[in-house]
N, C-alpha and C. Protein backbone atom coordinates (compact mmCIF):
# COMPACT_ATOMS: atom_id res chain seq x y z
N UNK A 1 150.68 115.69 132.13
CA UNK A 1 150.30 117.07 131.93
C UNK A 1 148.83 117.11 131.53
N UNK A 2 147.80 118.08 132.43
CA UNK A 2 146.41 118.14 131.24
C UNK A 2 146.75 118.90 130.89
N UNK A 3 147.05 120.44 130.63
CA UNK A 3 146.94 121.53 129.92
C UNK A 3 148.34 122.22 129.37
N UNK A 4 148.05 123.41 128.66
CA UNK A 4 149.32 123.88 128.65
C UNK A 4 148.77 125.81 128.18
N UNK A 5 149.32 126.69 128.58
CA UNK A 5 149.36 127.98 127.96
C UNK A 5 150.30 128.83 128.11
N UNK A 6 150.61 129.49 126.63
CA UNK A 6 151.55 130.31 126.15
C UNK A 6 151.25 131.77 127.41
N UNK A 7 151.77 132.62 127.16
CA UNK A 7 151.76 133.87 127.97
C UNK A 7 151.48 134.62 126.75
N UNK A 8 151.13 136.03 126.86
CA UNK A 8 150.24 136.91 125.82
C UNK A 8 151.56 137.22 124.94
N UNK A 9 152.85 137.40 125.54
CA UNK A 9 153.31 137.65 124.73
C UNK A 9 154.55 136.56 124.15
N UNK A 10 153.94 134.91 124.08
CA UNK A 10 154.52 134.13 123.91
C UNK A 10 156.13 133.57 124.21
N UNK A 11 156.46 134.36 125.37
CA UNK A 11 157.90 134.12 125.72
C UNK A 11 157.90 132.95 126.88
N UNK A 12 156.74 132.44 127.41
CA UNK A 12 156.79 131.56 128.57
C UNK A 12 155.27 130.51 128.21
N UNK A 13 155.86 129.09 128.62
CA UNK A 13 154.52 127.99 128.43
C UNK A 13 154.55 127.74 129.66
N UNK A 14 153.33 127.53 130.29
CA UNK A 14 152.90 126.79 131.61
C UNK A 14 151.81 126.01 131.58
N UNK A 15 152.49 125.33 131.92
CA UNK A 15 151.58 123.47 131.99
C UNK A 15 151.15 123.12 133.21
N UNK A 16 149.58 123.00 133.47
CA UNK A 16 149.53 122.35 134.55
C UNK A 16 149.31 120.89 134.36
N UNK A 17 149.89 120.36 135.97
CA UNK A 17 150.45 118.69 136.06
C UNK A 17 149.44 118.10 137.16
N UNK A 18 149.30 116.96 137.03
CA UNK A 18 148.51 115.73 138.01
C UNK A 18 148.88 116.38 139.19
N UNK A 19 150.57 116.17 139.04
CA UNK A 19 150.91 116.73 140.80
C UNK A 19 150.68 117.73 141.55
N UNK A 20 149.82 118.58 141.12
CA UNK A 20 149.45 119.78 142.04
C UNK A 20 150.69 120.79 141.18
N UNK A 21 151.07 120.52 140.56
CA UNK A 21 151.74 121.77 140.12
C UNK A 21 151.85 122.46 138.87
N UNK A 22 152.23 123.67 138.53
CA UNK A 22 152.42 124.45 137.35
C UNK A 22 154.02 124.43 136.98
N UNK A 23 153.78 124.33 135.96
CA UNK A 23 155.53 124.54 135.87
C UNK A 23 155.46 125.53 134.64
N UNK A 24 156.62 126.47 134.49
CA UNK A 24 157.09 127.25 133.87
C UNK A 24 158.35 127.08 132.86
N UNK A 25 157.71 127.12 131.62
CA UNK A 25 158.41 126.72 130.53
C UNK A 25 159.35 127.93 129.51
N UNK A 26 160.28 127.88 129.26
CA UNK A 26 161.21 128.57 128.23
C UNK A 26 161.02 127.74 126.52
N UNK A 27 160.20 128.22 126.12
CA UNK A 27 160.05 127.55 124.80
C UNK A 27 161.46 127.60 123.96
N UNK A 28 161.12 128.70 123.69
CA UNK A 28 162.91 129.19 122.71
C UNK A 28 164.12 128.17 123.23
N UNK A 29 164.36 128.20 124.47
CA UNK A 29 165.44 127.28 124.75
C UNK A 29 165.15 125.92 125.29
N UNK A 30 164.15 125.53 125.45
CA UNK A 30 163.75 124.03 125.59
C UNK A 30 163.92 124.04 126.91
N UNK A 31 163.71 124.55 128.16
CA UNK A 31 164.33 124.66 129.44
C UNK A 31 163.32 124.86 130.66
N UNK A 32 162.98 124.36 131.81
CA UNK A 32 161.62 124.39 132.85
C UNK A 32 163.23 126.14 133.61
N UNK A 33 161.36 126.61 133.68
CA UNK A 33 162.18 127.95 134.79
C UNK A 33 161.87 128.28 135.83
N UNK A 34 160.59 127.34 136.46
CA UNK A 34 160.20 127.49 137.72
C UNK A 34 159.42 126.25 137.62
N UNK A 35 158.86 125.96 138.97
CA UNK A 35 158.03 124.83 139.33
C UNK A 35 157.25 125.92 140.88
N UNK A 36 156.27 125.62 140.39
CA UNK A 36 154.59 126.78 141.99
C UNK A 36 154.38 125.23 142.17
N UNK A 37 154.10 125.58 143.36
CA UNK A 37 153.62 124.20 144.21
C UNK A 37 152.44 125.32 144.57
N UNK A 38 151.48 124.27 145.81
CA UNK A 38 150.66 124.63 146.42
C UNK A 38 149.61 124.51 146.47
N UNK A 39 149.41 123.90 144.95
CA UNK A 39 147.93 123.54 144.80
C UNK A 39 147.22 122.49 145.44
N UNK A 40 146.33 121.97 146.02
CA UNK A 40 145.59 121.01 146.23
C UNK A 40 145.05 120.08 145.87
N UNK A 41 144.92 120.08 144.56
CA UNK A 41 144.75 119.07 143.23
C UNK A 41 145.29 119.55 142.38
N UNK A 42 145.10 118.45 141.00
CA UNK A 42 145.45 118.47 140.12
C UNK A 42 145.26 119.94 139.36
N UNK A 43 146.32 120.11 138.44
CA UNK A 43 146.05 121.45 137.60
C UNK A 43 145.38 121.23 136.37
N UNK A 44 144.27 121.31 136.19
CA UNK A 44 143.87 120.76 135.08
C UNK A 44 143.51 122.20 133.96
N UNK A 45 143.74 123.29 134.42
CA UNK A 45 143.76 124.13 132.79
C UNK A 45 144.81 125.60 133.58
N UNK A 46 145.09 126.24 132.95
CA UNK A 46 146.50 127.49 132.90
C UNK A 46 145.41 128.50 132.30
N UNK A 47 145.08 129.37 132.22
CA UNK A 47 144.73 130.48 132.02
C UNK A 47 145.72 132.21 132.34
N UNK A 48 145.93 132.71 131.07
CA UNK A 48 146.32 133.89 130.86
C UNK A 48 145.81 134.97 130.71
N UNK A 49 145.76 136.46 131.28
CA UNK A 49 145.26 137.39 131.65
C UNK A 49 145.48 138.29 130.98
N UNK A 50 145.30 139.04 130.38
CA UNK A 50 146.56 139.63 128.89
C UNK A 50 146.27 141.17 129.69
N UNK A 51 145.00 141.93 129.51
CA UNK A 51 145.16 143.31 130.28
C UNK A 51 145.97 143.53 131.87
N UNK A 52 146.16 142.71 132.78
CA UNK A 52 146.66 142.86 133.94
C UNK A 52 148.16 141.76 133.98
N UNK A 53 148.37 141.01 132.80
CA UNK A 53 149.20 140.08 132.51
C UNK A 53 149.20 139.24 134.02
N UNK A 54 148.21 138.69 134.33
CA UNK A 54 148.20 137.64 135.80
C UNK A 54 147.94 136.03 135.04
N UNK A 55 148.77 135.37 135.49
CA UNK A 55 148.58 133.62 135.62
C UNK A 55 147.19 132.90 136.31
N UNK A 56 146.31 132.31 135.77
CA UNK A 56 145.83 132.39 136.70
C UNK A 56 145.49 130.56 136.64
N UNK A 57 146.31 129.27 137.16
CA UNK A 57 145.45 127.89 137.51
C UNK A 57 144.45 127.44 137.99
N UNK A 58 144.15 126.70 137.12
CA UNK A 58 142.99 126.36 137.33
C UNK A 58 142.40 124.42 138.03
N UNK A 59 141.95 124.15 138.90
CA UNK A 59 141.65 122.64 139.20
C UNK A 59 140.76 122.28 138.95
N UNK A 60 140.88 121.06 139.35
CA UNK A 60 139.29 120.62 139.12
C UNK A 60 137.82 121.18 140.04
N UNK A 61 138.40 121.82 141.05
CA UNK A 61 137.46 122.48 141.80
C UNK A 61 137.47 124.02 141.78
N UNK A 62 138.65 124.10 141.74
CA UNK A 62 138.20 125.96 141.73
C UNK A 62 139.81 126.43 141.22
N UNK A 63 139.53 127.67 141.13
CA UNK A 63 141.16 128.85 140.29
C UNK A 63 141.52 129.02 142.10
N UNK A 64 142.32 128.63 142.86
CA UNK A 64 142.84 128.62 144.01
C UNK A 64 143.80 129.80 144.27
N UNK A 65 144.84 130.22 142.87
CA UNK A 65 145.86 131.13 142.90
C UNK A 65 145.58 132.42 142.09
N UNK A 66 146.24 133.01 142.23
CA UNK A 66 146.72 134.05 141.17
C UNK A 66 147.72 134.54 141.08
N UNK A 67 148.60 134.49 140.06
CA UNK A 67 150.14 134.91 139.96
C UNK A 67 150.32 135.88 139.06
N UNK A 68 151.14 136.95 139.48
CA UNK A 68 151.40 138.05 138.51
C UNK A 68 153.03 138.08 138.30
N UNK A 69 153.36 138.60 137.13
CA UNK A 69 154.72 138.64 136.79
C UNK A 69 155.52 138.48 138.05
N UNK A 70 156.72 138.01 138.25
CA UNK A 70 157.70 138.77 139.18
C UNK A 70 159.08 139.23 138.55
N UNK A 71 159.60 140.02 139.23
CA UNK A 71 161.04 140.90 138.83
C UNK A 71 161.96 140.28 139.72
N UNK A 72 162.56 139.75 139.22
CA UNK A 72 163.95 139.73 139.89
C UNK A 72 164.79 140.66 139.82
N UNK A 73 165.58 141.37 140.65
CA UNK A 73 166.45 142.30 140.32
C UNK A 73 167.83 141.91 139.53
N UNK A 74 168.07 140.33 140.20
CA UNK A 74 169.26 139.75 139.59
C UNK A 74 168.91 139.22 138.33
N UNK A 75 167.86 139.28 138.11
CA UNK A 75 167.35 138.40 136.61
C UNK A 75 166.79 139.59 135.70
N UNK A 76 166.05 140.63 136.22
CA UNK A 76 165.71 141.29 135.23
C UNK A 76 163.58 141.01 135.50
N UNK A 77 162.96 141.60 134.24
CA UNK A 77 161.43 141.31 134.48
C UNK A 77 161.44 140.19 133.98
N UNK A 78 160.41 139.43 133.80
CA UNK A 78 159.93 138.65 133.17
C UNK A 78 160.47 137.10 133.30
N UNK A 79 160.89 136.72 134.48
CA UNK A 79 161.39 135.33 134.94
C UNK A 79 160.34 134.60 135.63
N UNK A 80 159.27 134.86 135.44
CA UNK A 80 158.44 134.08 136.31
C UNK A 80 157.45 134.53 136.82
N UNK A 81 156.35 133.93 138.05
CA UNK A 81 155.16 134.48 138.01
C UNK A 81 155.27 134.10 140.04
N UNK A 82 155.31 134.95 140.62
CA UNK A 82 154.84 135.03 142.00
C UNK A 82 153.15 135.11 142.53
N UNK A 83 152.82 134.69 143.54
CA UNK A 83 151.38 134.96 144.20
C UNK A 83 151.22 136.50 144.17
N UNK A 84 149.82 136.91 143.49
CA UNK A 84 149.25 137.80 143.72
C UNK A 84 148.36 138.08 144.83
N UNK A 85 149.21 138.93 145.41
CA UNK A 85 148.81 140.19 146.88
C UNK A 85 147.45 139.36 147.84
């Protein structure tokens, strides 16, 4: 893991990993709730957006993504973070 960040309103940790990926953490219950692929390198810092609440990873070369909340209908808000538009 290099990095790690809470969400603004501390209900989710996301860590970025060597492997090109972010993963999505459940602190309260000790539990991974997603895994984003896609990246091209390593994730080396997580950045949180607090006015527009967007995810945003970061590499060693550039912020490649941007993820904003997603809704599941079967889950409810707040399960995770999809590509922004």
């Amino acid at each position: 893991m290099y990095s790690g960040a809470f969400s603004p309103d501390n209900w989710m940790l996301a860590s970025g990993l060597w492997d090109h990926t972010v993963r999505l953490w459940d602190p309260a219950a000790r539990e991974g709730l997603r895994i984003l692929l896609g990246h091209t390198s390593g994730v080396v810092g997580v950045v949180f957006s607090s006015p527009n609440n967007r995810m945003i990873p970061l590499s060693a070369k550039r912020a490649e993504m941007v993820y904003k909340p997603r809704v599941d209908e079967a889950e409810g808000a707040g399960h995770g973070f999809c590509p922004a538009g």
